[in-house]
Protein backbone atom coordinates (compact mmCIF):
# COMPACT_ATOMS: atom_id res chain seq x y z
CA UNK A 1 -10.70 -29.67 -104.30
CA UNK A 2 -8.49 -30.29 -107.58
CA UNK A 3 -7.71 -33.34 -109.72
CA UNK A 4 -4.63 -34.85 -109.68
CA UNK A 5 -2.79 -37.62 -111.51
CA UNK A 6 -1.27 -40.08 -109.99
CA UNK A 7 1.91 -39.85 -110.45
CA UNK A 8 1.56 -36.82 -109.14
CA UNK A 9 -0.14 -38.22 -105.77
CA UNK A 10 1.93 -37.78 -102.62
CA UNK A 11 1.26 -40.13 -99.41
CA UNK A 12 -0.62 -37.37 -97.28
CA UNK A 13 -2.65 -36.10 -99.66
CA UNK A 14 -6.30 -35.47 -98.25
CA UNK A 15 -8.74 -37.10 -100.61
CA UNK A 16 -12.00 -34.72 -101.63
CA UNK A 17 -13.82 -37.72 -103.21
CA UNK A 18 -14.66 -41.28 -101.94
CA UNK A 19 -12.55 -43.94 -103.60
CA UNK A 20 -13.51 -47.13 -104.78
CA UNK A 21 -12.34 -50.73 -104.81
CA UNK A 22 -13.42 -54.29 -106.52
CA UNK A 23 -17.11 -54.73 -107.03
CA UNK A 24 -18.48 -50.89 -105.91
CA UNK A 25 -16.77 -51.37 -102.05
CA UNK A 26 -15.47 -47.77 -100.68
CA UNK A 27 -11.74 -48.37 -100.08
CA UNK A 28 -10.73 -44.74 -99.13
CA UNK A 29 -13.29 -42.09 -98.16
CA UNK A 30 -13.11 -38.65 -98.12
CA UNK A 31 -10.98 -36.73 -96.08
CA UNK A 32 -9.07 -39.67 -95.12
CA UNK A 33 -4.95 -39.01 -96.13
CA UNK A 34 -3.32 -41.01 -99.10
CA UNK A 35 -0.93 -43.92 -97.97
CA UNK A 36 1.82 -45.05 -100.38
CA UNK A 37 -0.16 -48.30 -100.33
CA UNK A 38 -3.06 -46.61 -101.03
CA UNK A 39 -1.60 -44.64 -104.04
CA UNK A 40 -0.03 -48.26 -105.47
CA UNK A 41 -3.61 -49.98 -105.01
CA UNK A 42 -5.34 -47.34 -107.14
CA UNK A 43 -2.66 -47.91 -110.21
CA UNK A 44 -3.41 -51.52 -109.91
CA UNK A 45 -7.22 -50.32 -109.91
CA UNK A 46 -6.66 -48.23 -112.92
CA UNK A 47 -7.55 -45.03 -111.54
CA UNK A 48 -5.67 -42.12 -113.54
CA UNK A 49 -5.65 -39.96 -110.63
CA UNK A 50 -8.00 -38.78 -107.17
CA UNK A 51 -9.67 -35.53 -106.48
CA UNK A 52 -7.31 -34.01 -103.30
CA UNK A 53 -8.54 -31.49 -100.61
CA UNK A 54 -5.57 -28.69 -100.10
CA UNK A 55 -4.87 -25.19 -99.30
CA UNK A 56 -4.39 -24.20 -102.84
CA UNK A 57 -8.00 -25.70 -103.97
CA UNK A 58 -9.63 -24.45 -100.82
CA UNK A 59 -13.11 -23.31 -102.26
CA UNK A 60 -13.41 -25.38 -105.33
CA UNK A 61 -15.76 -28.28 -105.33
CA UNK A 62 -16.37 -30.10 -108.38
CA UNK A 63 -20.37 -30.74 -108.14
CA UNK A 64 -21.71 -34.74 -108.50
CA UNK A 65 -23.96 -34.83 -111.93
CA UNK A 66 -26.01 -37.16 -110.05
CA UNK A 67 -25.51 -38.94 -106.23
CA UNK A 68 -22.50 -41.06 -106.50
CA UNK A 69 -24.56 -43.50 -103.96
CA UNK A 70 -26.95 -43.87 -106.94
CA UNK A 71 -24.30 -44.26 -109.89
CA UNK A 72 -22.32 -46.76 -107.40
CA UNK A 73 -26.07 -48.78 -106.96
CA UNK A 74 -26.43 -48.65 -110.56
CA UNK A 75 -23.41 -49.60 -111.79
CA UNK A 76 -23.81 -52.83 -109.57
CA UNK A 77 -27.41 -53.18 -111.07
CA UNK A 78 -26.14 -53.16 -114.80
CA UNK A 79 -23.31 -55.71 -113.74
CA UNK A 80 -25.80 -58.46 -112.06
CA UNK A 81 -28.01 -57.72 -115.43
CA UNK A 82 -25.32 -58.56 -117.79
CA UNK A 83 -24.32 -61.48 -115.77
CA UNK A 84 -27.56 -63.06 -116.47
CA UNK A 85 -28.28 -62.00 -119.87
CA UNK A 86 -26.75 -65.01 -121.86
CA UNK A 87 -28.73 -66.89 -120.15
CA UNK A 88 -31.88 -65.83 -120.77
CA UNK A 89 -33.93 -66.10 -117.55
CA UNK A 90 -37.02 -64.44 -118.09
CA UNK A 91 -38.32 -64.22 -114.07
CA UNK A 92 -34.38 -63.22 -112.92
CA UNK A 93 -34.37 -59.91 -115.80
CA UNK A 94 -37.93 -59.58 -114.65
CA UNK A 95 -36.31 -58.05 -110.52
CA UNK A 96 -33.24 -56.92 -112.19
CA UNK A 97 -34.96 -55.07 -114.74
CA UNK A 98 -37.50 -53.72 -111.82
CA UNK A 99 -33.79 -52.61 -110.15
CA UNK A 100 -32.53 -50.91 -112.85
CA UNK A 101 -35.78 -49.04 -113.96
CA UNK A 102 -35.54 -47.36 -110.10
CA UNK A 103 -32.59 -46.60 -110.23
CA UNK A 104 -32.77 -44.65 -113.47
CA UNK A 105 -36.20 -42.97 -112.16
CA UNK A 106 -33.38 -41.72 -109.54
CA UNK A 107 -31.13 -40.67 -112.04
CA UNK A 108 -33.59 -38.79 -114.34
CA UNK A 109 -34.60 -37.12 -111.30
CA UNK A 110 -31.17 -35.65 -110.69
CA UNK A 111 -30.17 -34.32 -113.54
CA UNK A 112 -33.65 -32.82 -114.10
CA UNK A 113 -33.06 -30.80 -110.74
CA UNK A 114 -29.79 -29.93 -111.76
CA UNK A 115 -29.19 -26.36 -112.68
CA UNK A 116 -25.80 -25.82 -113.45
CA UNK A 117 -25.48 -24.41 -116.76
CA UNK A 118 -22.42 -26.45 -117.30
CA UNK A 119 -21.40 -29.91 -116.32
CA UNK A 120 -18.36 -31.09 -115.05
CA UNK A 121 -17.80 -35.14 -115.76
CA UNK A 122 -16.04 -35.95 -113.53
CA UNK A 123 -16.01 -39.75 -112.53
CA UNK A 124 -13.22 -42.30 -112.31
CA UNK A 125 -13.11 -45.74 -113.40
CA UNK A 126 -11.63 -48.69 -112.39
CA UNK A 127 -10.80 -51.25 -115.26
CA UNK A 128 -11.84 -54.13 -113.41
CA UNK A 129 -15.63 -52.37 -113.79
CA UNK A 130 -15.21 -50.37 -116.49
CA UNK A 131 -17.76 -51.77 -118.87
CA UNK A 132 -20.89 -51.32 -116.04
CA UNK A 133 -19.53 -47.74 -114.92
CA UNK A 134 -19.27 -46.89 -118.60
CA UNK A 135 -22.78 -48.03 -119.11
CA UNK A 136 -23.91 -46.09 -116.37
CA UNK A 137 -21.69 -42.75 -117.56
CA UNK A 138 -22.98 -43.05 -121.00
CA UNK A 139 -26.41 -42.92 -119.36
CA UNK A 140 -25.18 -39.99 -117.17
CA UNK A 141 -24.22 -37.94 -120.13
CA UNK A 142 -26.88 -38.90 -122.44
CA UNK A 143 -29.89 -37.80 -120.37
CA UNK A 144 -27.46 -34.18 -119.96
CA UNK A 145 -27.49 -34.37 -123.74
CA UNK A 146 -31.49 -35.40 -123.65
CA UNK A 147 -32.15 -31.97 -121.59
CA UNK A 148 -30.63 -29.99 -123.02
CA UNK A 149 -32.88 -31.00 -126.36
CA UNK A 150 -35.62 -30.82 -124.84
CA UNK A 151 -37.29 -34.01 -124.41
CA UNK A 152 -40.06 -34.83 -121.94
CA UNK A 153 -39.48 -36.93 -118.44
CA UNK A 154 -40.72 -39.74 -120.43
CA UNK A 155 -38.27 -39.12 -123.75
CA UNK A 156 -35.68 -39.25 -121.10
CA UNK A 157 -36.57 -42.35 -119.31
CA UNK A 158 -36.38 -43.92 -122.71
CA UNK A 159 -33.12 -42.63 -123.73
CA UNK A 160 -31.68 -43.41 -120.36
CA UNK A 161 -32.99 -46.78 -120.78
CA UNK A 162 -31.42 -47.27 -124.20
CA UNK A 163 -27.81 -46.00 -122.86
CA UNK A 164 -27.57 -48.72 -119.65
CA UNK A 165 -28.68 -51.47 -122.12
CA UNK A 166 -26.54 -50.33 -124.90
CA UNK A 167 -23.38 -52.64 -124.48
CA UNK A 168 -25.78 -55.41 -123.16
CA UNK A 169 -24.85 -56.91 -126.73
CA UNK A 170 -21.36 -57.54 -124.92
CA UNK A 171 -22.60 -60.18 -122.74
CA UNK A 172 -22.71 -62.61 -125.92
CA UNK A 173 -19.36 -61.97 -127.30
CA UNK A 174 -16.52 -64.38 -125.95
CA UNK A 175 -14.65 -63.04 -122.97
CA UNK A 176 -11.47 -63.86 -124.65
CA UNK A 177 -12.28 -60.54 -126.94
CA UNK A 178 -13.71 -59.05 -124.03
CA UNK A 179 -10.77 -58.88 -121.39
CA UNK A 180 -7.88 -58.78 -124.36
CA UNK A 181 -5.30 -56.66 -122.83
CA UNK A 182 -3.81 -55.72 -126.71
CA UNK A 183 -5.66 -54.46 -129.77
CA UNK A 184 -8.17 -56.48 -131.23
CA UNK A 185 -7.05 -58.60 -134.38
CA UNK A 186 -9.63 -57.43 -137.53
CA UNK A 187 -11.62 -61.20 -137.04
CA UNK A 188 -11.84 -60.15 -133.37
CA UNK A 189 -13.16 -57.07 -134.18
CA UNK A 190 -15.49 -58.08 -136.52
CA UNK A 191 -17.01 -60.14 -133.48
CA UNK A 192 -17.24 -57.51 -131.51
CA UNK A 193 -18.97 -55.29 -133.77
CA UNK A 194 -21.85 -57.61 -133.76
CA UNK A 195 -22.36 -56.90 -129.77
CA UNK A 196 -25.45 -53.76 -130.81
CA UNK A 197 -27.14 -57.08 -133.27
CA UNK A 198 -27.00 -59.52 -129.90
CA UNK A 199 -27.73 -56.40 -127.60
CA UNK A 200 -31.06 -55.82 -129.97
CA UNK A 201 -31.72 -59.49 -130.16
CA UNK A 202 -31.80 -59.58 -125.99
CA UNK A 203 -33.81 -56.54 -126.00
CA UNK A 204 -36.40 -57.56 -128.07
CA UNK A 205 -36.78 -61.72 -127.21
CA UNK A 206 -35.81 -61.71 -123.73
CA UNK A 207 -36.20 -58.17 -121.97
CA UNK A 208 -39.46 -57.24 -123.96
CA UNK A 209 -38.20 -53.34 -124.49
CA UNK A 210 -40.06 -51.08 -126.70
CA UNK A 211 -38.63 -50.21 -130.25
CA UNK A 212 -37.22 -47.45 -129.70
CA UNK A 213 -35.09 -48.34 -127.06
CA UNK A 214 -33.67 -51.59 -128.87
CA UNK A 215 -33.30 -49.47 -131.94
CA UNK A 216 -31.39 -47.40 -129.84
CA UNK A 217 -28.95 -50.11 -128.73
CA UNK A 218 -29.00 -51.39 -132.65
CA UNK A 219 -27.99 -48.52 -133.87
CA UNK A 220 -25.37 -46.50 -131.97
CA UNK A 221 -22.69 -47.55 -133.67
CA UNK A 222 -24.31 -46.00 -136.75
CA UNK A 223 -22.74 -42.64 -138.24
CA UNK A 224 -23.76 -39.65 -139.77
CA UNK A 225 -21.81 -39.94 -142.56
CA UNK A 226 -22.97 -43.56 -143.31
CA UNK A 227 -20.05 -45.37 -142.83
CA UNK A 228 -20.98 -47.07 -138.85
CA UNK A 229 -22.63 -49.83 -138.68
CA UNK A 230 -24.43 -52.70 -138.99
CA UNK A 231 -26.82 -51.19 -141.51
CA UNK A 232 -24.47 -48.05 -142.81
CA UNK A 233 -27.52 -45.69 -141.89
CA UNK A 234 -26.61 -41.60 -142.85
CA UNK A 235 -27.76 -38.73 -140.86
CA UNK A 236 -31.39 -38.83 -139.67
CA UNK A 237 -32.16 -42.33 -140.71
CA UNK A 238 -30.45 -42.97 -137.56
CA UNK A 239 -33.19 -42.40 -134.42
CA UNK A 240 -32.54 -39.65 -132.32
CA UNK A 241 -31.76 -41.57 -129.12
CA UNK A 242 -28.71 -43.57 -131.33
CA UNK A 243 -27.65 -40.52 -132.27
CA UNK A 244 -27.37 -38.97 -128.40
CA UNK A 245 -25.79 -42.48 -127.13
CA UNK A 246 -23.32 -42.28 -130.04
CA UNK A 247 -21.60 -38.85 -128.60
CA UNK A 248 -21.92 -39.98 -125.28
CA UNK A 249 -20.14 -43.66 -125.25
CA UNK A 250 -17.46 -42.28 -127.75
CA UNK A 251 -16.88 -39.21 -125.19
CA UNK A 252 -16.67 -41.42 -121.91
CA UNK A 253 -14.81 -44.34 -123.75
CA UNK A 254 -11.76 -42.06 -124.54
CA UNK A 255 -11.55 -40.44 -121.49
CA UNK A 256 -11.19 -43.82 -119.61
CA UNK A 257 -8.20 -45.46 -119.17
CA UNK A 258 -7.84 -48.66 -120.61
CA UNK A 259 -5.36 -51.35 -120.71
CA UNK A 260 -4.06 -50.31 -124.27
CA UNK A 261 -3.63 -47.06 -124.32
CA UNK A 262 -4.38 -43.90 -121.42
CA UNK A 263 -7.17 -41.83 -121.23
CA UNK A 264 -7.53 -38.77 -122.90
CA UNK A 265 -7.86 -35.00 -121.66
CA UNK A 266 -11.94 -34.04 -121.51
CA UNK A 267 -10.28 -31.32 -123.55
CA UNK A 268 -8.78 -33.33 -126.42
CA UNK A 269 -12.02 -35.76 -126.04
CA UNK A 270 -13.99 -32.72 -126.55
CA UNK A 271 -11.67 -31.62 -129.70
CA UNK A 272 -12.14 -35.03 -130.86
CA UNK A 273 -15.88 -34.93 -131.03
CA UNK A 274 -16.15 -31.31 -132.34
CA UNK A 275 -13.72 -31.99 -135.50
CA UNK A 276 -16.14 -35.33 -136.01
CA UNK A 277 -18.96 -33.39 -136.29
CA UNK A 278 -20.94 -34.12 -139.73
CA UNK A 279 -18.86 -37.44 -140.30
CA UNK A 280 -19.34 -39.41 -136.88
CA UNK A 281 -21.92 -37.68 -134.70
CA UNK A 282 -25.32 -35.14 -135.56
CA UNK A 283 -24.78 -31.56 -136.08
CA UNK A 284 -27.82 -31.23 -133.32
CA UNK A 285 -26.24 -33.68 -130.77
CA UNK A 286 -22.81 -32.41 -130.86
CA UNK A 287 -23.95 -29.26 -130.74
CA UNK A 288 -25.94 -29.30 -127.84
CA UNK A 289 -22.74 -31.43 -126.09
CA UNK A 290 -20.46 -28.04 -126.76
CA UNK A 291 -23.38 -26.34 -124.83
CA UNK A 292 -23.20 -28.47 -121.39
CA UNK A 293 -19.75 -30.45 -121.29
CA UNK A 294 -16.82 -28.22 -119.74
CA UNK A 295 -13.78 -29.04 -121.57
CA UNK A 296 -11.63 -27.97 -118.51
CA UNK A 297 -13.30 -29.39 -115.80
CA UNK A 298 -13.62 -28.00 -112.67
CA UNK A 299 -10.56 -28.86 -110.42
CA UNK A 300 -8.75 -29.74 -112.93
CA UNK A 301 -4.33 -28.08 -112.71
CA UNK A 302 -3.66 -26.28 -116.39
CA UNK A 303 -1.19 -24.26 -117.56
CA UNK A 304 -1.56 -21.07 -118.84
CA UNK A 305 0.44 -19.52 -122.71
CA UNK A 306 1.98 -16.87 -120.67
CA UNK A 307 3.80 -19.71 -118.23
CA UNK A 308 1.65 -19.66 -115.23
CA UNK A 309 -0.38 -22.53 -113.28
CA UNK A 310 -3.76 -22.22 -112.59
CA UNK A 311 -6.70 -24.99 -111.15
CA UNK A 312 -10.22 -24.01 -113.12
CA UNK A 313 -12.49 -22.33 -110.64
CA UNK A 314 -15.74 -22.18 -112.76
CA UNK A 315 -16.68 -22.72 -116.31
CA UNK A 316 -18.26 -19.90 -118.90
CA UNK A 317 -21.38 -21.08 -120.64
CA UNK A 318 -20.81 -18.72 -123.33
CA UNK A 319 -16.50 -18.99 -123.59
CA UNK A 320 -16.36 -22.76 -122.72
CA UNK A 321 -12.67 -22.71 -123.82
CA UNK A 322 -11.83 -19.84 -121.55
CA UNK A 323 -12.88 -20.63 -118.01
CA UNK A 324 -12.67 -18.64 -114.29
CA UNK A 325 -9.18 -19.96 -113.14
CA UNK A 326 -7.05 -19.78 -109.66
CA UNK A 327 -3.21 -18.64 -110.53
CA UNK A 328 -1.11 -20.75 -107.99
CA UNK A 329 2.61 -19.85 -107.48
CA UNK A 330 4.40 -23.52 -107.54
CA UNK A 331 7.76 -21.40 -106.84
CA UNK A 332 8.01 -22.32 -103.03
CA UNK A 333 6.73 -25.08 -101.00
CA UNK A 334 3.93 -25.41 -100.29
CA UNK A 335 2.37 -23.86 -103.94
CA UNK A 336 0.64 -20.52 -102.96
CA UNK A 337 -2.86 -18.67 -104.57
CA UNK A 338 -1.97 -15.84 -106.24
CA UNK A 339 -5.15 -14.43 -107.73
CA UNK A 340 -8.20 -15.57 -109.67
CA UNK A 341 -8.23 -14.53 -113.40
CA UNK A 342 -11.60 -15.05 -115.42
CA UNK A 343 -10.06 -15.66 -119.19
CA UNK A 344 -13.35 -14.83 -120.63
CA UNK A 345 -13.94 -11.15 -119.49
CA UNK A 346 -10.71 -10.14 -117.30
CA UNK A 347 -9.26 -7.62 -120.34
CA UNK A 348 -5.90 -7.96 -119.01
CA UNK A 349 -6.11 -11.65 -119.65
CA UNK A 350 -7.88 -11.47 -123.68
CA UNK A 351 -4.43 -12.67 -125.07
CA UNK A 352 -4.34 -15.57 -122.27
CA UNK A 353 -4.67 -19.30 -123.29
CA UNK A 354 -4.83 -22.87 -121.61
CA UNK A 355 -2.28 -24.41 -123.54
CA UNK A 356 -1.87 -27.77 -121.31
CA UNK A 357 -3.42 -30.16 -118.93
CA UNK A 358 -1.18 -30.53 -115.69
């Protein structure tokens, strides 16, 4: 299996991951073959690309971080709950919060029985959804990030709570600013910065949460150099789980396509929360996200500084920038497998770099 973009998608192709449509319905499933229709729908969708089944990535399978059944489920869940929260019904939150607390019991459950030492994010959004998948992903890659510092089942529930409900705030600001398809003008913006004050406000009046999880959702806009907001907190006067949903929605919110501007490389996302390190996000959190997010994900086509193609076979815990690749020959037609090379301990390959995403 390999990612690939979709421009790059050819009517034939064999899809390696289920595809989906409006509202969570599966439009293509796996192993089914691209149509030219099919590969027009998804750009309409706003999918950057699909994962394809081929000779050349015969072998590779890019592992699920948790079921996609579940994500698809919970994405739905987080939808029907933001569709009610302006409104304030007490007895309707009551089943959808009941929902949404199973589902994330489901969740926590995968990723604590998941033992791959490094994760591969690798879900596609639609833009038509992308606020409840987002949710959903930043919940994803927060409880990695919760795991991997070491809080209990119960921490985790928490902090998984805090990262569905954290763009709850959303559901109050005007869907005008919401659905702009242009940059937001500063007064528009300012609106929309107040989304983690209404989020907090629904937490606490209406949805009963305990502090910690709407001080979560208050407070993940916060940075650790002082300038977030809305209260300009520095460094550890922001809680823990704020700090942990902070990396994780500015991570999944860049690699997403959006109507403004494409999505950026899980490489150059990765970059761009290294080099922010001290002044956006926590030492500790960004530290432990370097630990468990590959920056060349599995499946993923790169090109190598001495000229040649590869697909990344397999990640290195301890070389995260140098991963296990496949060389593929792209000279005749169809592309041939040439050998693997593992950048991180093949000697022949020491002076061998990814320079680009294909």
């Amino acid at each position: 299996m390999r990612f690939v973009k979709l421009k790059d998608c050819k009517p034939g192709m064999v899809l390696g991951k289920n595809i989906y449509g409006f509202h969570g319905m599966l439009l293509i499933s796996r192993g089914k073959a691209l149509s030219g229709h099919h590969i027009v729908k998804l750009g309409k969708l706003g999918y950057v690309g699909a994962y394809i089944d081929d000779e050349i990535s015969k072998g590779i399978e890019v592992e699920e971080v948790i079921d996609p059944v579940i994500r698809n489920h919970a994405t739905v869940a987080v939808e029907e709950l933001f569709s009610v929260a302006k409104f304030s019904e007490k007895p309707a939150f009551a089943m959808l919060i009941k929902n949404v607390e199973h589902l994330l019991e489901e969740i926590v459950r995968d990723i604590l029985s998941n033992r791959n030492s490094v994760v591969t994010i690798a879900s596609l959004k639609t833009l038509d959804r992308f606020t409840y998948q987002h949710s959903v992903d930043v919940c994803t890659l927060s409880l990695i990030l919760g795991r991997e510092l070491k809080l209990s089942k119960k921490e985790l529930l928490d902090l998984g709570r805090a990262a569905l409900f954290h763009d709850v705030g959303k559901a109050f600001v005007p869907n005008e600013i919401l659905t702009k398809h242009s940059r937001l003008t500063e007064e528009e913006l300012e609106e929309m910065r107040k989304h983690p004050e209404y989020g907090y406000a629904c937490l606490t009046k209406v949805l009963n949460q305990p502090r910690e999880i709407s001080e979560a959702v208050l407070y993940h806009h916060e940075r650790y150099d002082g300038k977030g907001y809305p209260e300009g907190l520095a460094q550890d006067e922001t809680p823990l789980y704020a700090q942990i949903i902070a990396v994780a929605d500015v991570y999944d919110a860049i690699t997403s396509k959006r109507d403004y501007r494409e999505a950026l490389f899980a490489a150059e996302a990765y970059e761009h929360i290294m080099s922010n390190m001290e002044a956006r996000f926590s030492p500790k959190v960004v530290q432990a996200f370097t630990r468990k997010i590959a920056p060349f994900p599995v499946g993923v086509s790169v090109e190598l500084s001495d000229g040649r193609q590869a697909i990344v076979v397999k990640n290195n815990q301890n070389f995260m920038m140098r991963p296990l690749v496949k060389i593929v020959s792209t000279e005749g037609s169809p592309p041939v497998v040439e050998e693997r090379v593992d950048l991180a301990n093949d000697e022949s390959a020491m002076s061998i770099t990814i320079v680009n995403i294909l």
